[in-house]
Protein backbone atom coordinates (compact mmCIF):
# COMPACT_ATOMS: atom_id res chain seq x y z
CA UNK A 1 -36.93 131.10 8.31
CA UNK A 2 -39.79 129.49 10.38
CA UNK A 3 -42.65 131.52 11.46
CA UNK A 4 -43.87 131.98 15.51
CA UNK A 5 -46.82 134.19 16.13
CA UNK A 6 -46.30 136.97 13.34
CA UNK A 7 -43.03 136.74 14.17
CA UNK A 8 -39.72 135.71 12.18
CA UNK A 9 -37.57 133.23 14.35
CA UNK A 10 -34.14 134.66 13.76
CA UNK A 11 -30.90 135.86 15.68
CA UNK A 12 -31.29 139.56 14.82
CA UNK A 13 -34.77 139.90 16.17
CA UNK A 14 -33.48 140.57 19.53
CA UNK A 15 -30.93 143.42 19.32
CA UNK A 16 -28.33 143.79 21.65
CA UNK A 17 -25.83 145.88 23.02
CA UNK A 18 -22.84 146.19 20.65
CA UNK A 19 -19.41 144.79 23.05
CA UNK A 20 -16.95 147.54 23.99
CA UNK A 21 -13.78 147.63 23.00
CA UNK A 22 -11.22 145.87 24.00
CA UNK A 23 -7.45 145.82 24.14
CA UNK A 24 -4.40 144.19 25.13
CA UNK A 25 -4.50 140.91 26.68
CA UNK A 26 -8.67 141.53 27.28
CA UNK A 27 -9.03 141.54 23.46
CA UNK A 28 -7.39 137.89 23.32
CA UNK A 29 -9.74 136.28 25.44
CA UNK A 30 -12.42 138.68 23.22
CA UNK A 31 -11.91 136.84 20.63
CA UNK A 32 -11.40 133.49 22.04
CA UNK A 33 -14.87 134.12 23.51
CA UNK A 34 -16.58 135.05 19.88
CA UNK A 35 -14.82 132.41 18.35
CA UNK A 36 -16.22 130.25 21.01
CA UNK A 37 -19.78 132.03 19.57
CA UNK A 38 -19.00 131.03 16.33
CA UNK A 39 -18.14 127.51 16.60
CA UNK A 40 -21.67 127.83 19.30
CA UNK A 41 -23.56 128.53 15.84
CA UNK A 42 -21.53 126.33 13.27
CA UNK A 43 -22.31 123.24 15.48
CA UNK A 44 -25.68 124.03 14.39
CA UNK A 45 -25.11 123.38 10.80
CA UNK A 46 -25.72 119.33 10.16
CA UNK A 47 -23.06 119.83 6.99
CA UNK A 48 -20.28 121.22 9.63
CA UNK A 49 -21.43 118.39 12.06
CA UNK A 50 -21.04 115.90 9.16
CA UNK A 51 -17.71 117.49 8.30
CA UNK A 52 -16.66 117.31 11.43
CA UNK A 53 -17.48 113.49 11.85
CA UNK A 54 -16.03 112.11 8.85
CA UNK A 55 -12.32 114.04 9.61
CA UNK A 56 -12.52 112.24 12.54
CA UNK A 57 -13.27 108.96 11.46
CA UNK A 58 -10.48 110.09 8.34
CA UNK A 59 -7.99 110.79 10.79
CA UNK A 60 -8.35 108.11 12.72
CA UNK A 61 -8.51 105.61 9.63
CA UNK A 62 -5.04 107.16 8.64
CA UNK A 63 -3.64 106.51 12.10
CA UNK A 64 -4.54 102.62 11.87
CA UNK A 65 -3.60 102.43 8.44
CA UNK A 66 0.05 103.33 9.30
CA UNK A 67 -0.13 107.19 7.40
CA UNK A 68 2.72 108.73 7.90
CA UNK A 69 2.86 111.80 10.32
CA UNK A 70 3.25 113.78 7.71
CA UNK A 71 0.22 113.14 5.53
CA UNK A 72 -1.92 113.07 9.14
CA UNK A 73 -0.67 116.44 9.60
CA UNK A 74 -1.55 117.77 5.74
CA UNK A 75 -5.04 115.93 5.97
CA UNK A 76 -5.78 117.47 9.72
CA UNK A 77 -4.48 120.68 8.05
CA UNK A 78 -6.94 120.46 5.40
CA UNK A 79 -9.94 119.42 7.40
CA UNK A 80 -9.22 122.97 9.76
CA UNK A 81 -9.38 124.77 5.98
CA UNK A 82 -12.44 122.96 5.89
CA UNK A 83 -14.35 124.10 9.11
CA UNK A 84 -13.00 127.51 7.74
CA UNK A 85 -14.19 127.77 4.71
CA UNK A 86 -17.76 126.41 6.46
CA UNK A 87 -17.39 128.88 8.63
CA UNK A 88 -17.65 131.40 6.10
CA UNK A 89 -19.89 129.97 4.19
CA UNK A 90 -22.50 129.87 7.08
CA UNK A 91 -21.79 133.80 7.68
CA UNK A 92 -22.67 134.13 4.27
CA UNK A 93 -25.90 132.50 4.42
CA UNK A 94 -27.09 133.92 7.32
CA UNK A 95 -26.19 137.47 5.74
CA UNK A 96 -27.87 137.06 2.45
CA UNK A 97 -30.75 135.23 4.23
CA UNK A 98 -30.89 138.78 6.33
CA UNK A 99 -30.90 140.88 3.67
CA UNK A 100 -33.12 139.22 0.95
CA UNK A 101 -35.45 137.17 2.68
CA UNK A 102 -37.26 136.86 -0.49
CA UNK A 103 -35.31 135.22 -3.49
CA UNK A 104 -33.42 136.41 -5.76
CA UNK A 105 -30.81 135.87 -7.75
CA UNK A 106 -27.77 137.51 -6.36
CA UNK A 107 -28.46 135.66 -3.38
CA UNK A 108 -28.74 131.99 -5.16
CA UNK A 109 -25.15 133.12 -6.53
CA UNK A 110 -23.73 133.61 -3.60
CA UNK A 111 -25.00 131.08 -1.83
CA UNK A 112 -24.21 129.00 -4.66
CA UNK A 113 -20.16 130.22 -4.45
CA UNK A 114 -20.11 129.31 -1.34
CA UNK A 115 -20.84 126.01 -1.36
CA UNK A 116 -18.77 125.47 -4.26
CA UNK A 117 -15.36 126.60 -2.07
CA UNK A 118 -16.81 124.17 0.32
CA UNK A 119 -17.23 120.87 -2.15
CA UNK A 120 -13.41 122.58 -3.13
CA UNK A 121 -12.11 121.79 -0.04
CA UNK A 122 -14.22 118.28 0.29
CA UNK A 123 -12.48 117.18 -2.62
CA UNK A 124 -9.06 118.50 -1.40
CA UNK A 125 -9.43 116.43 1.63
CA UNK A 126 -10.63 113.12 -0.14
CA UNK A 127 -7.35 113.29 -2.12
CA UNK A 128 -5.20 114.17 0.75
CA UNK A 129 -6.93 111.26 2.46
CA UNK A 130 -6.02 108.66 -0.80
CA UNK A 131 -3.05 109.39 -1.85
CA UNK A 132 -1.98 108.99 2.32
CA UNK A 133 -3.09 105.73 2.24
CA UNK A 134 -1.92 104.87 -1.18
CA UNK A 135 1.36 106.48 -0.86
């Protein structure tokens, strides 16, 4: 958390107004619009940019290779687990980094489980990604 005038640089300085609630048809597009927030503050991430770079180039690689639309499919599935589980992982992070800006160890823990069931899913996807162009 960087520093500016006294003041900590982070998203919950500013409070705002929580959204009403929504139903029927309104609530889809509610949603749409905070997952639309959410992928706003994953792009931030370098590791979800990476991840996000590398499918491409996988999937792509896979096409040209002559994959089979199968395997494409399982691999494109796997790299949408992926932002997922990144997803996550970032909410995480920002939460513990909220609520124990200090260290401690709870906090390396759970920062530490979630980037394990993030390297899970890297390694997932490196197999998927193998055995499609070995098989």
């Amino acid at each position: 958390m960087r520093k500016i005038d006294n003041m900590a640089e982070t998203e919950t300085e500013m409070p705002r107004k929580p959204p009403g609630r929504v139903s029927g048809l309104g609530h889809l597009f509610a949603a749409g619009s905070y997952s639309i927030g959410g992928l706003r503050r994953l792009w931030r991430e370098t590791a979800f940019r990476h991840e996000l770079l590398f499918s491409a180039v996988g999937i792509g690689l896979l096409v040209a290779f002559g994959a089979s639309p199968a395997w494409v499919a399982g691999f494109v599935v796997l790299n949408l687990a992926l932002i997922a589980i990144e997803a996550l992982n970032t909410a995480i992070e920002c939460l513990v980094d909220h609520v124990s800006p200090d260290w401690a160890e709870f906090a390396r823990d759970a920062k530490d489980l979630g980037s394990l069931a993030v390297a899970c899913l890297i390694a997932a996807n490196v197999v998927c990604f193998v055995s499609a162009l070995l098989l």
